[in-house]
N, C-alpha and C. Protein backbone atom coordinates (compact mmCIF):
# COMPACT_ATOMS: atom_id res chain seq x y z
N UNK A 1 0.85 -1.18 0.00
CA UNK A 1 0.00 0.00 0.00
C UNK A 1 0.89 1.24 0.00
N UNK A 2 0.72 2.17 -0.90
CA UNK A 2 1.23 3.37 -1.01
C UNK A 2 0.82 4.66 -0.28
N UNK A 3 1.98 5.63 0.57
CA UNK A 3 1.35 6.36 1.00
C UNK A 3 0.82 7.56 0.05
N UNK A 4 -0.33 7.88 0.84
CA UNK A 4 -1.30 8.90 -0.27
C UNK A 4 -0.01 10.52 -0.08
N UNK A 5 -0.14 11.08 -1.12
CA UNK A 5 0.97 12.13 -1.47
C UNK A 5 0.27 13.31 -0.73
N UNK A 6 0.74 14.14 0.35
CA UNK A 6 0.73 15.09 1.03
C UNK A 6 0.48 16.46 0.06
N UNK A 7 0.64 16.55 -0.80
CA UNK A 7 0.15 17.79 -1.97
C UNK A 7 -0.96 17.60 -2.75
N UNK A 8 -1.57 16.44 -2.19
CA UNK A 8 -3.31 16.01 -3.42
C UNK A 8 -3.98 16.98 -3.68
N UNK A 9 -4.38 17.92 -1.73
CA UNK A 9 -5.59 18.84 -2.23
C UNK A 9 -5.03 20.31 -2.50
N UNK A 10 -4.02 20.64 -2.81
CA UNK A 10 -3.44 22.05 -2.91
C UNK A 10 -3.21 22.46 -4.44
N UNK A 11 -4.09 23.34 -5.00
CA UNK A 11 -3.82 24.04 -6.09
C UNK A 11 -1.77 24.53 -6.79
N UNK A 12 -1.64 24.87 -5.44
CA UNK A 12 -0.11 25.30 -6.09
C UNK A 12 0.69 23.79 -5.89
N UNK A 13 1.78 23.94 -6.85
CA UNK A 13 2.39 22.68 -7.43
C UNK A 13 3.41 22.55 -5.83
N UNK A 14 3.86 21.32 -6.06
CA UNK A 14 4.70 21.03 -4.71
C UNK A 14 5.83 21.52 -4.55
N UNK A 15 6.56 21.55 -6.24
CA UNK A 15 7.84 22.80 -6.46
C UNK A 15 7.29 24.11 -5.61
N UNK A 16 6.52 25.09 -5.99
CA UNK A 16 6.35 26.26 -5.69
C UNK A 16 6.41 25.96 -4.00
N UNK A 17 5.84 24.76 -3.26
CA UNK A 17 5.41 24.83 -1.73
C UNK A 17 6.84 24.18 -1.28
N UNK A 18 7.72 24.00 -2.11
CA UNK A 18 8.98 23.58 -1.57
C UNK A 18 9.91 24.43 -1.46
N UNK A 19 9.75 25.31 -2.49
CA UNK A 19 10.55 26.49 -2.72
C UNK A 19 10.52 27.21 -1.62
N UNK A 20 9.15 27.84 -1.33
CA UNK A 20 8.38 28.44 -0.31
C UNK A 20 9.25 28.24 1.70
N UNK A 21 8.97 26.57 1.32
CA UNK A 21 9.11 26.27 3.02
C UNK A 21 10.66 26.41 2.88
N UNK A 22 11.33 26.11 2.05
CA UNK A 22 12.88 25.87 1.86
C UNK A 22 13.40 27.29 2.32
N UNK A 23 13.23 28.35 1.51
CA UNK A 23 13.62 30.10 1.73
C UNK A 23 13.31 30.08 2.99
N UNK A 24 12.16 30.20 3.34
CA UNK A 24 11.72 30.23 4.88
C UNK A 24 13.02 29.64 5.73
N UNK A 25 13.07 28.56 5.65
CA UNK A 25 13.69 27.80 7.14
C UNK A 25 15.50 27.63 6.77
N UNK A 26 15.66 27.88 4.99
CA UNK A 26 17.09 27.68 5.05
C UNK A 26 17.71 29.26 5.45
N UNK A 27 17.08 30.50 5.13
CA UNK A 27 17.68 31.74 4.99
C UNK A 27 16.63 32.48 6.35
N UNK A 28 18.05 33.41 6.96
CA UNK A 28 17.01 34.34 7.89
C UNK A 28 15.96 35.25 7.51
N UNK A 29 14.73 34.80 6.88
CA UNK A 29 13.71 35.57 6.02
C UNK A 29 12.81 35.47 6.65
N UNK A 30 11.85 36.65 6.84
CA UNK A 30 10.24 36.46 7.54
C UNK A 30 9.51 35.88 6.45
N UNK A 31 8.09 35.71 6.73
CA UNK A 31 7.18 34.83 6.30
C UNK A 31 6.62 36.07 4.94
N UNK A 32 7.07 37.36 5.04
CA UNK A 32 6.31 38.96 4.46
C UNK A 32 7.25 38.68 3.04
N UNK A 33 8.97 38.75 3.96
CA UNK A 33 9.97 38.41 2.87
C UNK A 33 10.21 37.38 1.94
N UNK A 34 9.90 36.18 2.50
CA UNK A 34 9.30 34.91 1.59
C UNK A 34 8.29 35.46 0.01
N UNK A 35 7.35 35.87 0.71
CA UNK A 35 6.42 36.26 0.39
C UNK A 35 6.73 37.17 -0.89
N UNK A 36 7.54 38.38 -0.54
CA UNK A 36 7.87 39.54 -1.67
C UNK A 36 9.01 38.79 -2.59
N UNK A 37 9.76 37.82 -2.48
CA UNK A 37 10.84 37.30 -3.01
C UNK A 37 9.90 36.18 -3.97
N UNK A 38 9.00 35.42 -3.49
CA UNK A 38 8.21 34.94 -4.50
C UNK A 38 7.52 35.65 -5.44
N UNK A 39 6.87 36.90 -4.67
CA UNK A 39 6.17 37.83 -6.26
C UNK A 39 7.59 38.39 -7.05
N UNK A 40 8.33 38.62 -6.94
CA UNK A 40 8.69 39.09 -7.61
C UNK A 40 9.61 37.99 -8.80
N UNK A 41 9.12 36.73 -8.61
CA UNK A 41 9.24 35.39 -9.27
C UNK A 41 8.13 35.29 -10.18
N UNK A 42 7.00 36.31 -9.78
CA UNK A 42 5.90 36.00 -10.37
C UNK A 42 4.77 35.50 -9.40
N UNK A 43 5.25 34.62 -8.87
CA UNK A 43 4.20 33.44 -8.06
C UNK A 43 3.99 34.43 -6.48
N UNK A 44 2.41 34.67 -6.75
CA UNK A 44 1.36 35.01 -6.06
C UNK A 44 0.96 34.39 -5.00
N UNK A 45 1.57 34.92 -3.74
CA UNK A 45 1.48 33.54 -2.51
C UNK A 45 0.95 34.83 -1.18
N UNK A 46 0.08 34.84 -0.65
CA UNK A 46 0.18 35.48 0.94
C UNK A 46 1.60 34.59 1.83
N UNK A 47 1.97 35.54 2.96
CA UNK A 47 2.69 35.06 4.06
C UNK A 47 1.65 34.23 5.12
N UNK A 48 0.65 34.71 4.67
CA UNK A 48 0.13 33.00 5.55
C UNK A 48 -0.07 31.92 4.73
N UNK A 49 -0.13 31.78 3.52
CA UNK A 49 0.10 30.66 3.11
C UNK A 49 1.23 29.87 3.14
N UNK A 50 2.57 30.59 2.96
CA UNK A 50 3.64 30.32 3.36
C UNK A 50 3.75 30.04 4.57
N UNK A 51 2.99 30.34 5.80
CA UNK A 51 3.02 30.09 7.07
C UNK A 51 2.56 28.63 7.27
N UNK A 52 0.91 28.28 6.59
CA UNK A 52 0.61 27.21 6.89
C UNK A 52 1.62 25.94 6.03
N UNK A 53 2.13 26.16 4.87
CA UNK A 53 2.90 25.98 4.31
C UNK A 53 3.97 25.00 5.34
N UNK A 54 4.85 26.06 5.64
CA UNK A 54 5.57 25.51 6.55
C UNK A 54 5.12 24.50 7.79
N UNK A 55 4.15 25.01 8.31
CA UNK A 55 3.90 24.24 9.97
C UNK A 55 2.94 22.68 9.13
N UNK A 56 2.58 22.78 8.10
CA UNK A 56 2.43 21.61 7.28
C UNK A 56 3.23 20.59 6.99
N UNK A 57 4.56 21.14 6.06
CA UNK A 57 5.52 20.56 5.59
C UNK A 57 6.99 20.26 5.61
N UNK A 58 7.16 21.64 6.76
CA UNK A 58 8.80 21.99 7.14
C UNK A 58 8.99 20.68 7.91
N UNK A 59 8.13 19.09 8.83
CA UNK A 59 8.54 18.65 9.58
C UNK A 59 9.16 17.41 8.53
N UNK A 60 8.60 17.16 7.28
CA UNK A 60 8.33 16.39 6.24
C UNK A 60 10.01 16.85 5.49
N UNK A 61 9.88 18.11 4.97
CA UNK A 61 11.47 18.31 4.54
C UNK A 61 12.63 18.30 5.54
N UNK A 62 12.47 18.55 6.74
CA UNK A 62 13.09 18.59 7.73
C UNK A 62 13.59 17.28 8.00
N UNK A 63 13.21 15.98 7.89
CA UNK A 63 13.28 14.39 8.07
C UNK A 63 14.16 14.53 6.77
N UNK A 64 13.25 15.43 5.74
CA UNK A 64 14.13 14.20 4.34
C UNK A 64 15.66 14.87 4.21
N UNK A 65 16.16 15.89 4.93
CA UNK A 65 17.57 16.61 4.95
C UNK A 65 18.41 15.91 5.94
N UNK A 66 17.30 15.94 7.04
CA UNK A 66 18.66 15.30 8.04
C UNK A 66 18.85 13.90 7.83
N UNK A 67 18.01 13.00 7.13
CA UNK A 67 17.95 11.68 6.27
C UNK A 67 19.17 12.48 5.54
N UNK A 68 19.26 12.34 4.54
CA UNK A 68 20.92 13.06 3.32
C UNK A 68 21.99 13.70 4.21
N UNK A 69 21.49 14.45 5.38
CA UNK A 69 22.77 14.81 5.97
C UNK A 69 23.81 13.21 6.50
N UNK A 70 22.58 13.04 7.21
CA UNK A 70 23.11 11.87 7.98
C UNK A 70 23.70 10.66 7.13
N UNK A 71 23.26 10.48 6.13
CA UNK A 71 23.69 9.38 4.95
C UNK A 71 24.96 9.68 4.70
N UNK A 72 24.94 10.96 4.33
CA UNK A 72 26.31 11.58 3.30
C UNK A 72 27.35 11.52 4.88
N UNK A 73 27.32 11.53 6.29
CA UNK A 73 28.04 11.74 6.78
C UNK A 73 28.65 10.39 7.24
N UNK A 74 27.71 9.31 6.72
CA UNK A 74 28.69 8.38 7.15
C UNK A 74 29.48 7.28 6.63
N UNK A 75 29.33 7.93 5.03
CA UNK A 75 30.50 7.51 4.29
C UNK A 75 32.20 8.30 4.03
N UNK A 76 32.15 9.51 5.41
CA UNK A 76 33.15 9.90 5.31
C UNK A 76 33.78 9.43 6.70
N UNK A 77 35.64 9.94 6.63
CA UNK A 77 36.21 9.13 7.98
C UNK A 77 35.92 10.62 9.13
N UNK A 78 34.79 9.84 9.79
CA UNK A 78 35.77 11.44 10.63
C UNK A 78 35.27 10.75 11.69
N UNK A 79 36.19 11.79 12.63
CA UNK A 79 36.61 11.50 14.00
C UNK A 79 36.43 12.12 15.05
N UNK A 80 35.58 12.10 16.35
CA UNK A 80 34.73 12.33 17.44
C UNK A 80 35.95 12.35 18.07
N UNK A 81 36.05 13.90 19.24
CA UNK A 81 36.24 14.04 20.38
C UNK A 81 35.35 14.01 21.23
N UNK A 82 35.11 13.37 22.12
CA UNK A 82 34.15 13.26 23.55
C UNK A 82 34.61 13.59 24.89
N UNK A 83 33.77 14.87 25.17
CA UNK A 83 34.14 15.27 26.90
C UNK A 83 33.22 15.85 27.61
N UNK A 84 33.65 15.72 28.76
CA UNK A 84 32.50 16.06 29.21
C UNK A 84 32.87 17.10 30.87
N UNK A 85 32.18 18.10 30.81
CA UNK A 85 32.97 18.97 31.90
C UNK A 85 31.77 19.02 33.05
N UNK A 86 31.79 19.58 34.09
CA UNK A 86 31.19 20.46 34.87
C UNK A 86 30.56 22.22 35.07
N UNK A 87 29.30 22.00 35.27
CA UNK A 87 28.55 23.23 34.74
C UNK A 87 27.80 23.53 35.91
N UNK A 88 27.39 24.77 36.27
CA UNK A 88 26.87 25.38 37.07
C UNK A 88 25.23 26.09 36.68
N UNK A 89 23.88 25.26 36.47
CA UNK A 89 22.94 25.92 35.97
C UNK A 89 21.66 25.97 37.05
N UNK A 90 21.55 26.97 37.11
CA UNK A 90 20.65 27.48 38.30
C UNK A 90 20.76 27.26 39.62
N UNK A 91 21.79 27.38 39.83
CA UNK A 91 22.69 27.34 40.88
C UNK A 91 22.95 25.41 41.11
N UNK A 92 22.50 24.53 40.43
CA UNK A 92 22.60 23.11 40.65
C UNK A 92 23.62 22.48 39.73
N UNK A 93 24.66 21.90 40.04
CA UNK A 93 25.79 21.15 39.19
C UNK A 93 25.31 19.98 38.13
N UNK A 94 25.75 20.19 37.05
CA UNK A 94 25.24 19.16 36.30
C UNK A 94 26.27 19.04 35.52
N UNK A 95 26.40 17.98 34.58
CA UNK A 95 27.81 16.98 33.45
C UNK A 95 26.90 17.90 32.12
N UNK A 96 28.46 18.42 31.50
CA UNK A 96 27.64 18.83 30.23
C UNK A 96 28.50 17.73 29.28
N UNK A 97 28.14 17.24 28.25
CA UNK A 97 28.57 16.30 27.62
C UNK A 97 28.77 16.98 26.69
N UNK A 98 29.70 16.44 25.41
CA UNK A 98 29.87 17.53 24.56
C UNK A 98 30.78 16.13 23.10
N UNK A 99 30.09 16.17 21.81
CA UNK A 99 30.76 15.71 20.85
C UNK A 99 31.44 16.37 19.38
N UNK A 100 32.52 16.48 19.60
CA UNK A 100 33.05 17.56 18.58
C UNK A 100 34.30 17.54 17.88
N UNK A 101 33.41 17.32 16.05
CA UNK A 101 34.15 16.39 15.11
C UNK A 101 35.80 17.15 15.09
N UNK A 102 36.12 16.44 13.41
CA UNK A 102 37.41 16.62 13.77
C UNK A 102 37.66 17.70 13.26
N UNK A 103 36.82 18.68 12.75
CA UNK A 103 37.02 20.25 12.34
C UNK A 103 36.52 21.49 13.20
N UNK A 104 36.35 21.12 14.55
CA UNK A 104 35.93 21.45 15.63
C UNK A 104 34.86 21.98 16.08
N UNK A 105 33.93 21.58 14.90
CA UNK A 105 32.25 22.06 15.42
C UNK A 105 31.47 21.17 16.22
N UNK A 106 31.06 21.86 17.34
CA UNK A 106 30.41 20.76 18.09
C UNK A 106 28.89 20.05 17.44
N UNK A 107 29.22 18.97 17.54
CA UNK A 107 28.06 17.90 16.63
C UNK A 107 26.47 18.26 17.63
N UNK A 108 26.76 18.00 19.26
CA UNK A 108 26.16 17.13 19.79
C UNK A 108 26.25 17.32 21.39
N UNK A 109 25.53 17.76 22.44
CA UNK A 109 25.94 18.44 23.72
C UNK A 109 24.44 18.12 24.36
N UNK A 110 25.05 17.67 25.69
CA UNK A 110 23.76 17.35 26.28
C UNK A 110 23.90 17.08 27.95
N UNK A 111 23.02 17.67 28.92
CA UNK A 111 22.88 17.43 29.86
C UNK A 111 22.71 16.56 31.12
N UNK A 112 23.35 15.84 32.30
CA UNK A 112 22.93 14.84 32.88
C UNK A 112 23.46 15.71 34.47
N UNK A 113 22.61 14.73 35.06
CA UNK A 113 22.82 14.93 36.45
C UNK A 113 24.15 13.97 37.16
N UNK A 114 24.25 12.64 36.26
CA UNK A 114 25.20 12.23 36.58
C UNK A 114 26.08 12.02 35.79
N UNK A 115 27.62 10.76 36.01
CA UNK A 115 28.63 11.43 35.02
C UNK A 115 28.98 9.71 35.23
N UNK A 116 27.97 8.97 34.25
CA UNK A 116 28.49 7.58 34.38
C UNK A 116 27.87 6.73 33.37
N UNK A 117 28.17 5.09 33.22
CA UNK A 117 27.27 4.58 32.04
C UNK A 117 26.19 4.74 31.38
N UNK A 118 24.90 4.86 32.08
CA UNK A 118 23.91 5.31 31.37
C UNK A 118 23.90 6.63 31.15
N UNK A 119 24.30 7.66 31.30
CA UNK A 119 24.79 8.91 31.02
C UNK A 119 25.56 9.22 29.39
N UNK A 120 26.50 8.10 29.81
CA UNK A 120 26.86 8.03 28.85
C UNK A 120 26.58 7.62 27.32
N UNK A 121 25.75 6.41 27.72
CA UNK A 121 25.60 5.54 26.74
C UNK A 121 24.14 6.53 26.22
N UNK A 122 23.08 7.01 26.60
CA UNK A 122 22.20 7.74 26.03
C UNK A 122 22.88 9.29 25.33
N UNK A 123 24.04 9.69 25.38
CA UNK A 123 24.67 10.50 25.06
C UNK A 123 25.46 10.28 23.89
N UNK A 124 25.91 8.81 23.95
CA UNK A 124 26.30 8.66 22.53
C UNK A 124 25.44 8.17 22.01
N UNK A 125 23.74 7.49 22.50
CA UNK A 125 22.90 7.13 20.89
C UNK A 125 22.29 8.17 20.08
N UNK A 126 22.19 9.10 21.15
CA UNK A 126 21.53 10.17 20.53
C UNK A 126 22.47 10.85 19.94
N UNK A 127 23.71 10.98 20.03
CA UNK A 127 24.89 11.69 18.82
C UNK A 127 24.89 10.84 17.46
N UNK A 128 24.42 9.22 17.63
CA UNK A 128 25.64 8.37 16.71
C UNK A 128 23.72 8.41 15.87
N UNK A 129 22.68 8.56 16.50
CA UNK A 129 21.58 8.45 15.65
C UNK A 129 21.46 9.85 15.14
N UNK A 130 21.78 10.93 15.58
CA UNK A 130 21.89 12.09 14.80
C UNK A 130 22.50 12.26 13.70
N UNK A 131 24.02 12.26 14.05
CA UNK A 131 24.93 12.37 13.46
C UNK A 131 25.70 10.90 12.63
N UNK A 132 25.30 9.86 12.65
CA UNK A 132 25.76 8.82 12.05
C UNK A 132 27.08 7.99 12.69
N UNK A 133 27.64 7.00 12.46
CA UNK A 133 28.67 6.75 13.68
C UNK A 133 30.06 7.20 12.87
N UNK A 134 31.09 7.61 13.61
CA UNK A 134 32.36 7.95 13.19
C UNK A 134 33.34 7.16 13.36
N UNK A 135 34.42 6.88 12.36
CA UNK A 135 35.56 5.51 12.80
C UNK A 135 36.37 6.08 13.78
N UNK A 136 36.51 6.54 14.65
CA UNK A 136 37.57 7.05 15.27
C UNK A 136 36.69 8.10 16.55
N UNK A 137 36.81 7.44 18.25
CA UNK A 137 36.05 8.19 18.86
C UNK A 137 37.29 8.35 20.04
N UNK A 138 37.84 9.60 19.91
CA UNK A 138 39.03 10.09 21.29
C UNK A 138 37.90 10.56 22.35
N UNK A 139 38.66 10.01 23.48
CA UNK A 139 38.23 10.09 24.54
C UNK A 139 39.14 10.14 25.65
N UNK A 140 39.11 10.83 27.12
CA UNK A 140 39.75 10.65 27.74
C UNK A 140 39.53 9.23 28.69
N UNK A 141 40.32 9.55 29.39
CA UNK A 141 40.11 8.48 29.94
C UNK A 141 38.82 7.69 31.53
N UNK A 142 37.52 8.70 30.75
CA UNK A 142 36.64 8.09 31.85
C UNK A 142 36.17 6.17 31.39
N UNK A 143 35.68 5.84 32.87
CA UNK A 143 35.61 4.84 31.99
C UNK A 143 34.20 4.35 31.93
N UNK A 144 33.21 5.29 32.00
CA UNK A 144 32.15 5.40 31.80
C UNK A 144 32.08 5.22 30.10
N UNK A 145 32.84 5.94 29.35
CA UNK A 145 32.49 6.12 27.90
C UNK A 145 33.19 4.49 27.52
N UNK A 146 33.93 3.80 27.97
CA UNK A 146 34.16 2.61 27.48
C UNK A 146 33.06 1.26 27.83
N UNK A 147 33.13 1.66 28.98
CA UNK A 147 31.48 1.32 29.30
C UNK A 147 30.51 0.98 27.99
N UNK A 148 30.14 2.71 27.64
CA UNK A 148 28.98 2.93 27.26
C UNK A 148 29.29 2.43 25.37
N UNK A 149 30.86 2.31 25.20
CA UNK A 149 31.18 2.00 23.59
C UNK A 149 30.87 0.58 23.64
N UNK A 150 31.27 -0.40 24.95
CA UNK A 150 31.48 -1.65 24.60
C UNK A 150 29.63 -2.41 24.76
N UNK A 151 28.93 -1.44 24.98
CA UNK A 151 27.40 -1.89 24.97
C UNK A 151 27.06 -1.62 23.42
N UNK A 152 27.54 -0.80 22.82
CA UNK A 152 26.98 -0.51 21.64
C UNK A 152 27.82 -0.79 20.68
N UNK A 153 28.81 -1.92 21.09
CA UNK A 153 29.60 -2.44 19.66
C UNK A 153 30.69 -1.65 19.21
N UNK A 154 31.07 -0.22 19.64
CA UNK A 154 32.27 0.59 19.06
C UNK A 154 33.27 1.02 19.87
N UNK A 155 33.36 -0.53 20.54
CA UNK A 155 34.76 -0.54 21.60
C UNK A 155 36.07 -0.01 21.03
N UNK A 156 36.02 -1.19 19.80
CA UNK A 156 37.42 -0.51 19.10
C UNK A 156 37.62 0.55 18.22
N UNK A 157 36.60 1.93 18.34
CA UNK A 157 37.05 2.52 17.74
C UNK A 157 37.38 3.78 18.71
N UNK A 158 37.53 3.37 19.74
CA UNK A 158 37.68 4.12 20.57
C UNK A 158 39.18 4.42 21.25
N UNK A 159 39.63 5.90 21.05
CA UNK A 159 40.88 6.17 21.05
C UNK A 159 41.03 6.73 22.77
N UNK A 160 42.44 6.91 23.59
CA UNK A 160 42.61 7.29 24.44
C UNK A 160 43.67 7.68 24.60
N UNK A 161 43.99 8.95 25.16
CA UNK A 161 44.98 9.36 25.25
C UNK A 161 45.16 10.63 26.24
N UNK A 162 46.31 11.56 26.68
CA UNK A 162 46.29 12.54 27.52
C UNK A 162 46.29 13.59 26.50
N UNK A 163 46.68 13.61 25.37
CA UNK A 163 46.83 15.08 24.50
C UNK A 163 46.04 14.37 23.34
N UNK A 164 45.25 13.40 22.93
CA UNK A 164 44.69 13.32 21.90
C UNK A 164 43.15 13.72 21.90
N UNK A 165 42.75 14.45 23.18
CA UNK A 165 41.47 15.17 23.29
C UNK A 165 41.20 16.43 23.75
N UNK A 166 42.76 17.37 23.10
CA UNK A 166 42.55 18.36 23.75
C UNK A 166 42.01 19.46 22.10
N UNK A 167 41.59 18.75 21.36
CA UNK A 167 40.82 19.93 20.25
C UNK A 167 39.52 20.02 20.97
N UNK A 168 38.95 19.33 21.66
CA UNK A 168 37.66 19.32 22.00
C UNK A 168 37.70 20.45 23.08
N UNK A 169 38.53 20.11 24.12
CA UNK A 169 38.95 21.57 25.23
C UNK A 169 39.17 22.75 24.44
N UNK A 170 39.79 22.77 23.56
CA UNK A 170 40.11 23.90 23.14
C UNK A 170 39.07 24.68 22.71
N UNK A 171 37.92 24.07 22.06
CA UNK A 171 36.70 25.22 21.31
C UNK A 171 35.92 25.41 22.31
């Protein structure tokens, strides 16, 4: 059984409503500016159509990008620093976790109360299901994160060292 196509009952073509949600959510543009950048394409759209537009379809293109991001990222080699520091938020101590590739943008950062296996291990599914898994994961030496690699199969790609995780400190 095929799913029924999300553009059946809409007069404008799915190009024009792709175009539409795409400007919107890829460029810092209001819904007015959308709007004047399409007339002057020709194509006759209100900013609330473009509005419903989006809260319609942006969740639909939004899946099918980070689907291609995530594909395309894991046929390349790259390589995860993992650390994780101490943070002070609302006056209560908490582990900020932090994953950050090998060109030093952080992938992936996330909060726990504690600083141990399951901490861990929900910290890297939700990076390695975001972001795809990487051959090469430096880490210091907690041993929570070996822990949390050897539950999920990527014991050995897991690096350790005293100076091989300091790009991650550094940003």
């Amino acid at each position: 059984m095929t799913k029924p196509d999300p553009f059946r009952y809409f007069k404008t073509s799915r190009e024009i409503i792709g175009l539409a949600v795409m400007m919107y959510v890829r460029f810092p543009l209001s819904l007015r500016n959308v709007e004047d950048l399409l007339h002057e394409r020709g194509i006759d759209v209100s900013h609330e159509a473009v509005r419903y537009w989006w809260h319609r379809f942006g969740p639909m293109f939004a899946a099918k990008i980070r689907k291609r991001r995530i594909e395309g990222m894991k046929s390349s080699r790259w390589r995860w620093h993992l650390d994780e520091m101490l943070v002070k938020i609302n006056g209560e101590w908490h582990y900020l976790w932090r994953a950050v590739d090998h060109e030093g943008e952080v992938l992936e950062s996330f909060v726990t109360r504690t600083r141990d296996k399951k901490a861990a291990l929900k910290f890297l599914k939700k990076a390695t299901r975001k972001h795809g898994r990487p051959n090469v994961i430096v880490t210091d030496r907690l041993r929570s994160y070996g822990a949390a690699l050897k539950e999920i199969g990527a014991k050995h790609r897991q690096e350790t060292g005293r100076w091989l995780n300091t790009k991650a400190v550094c940003v």
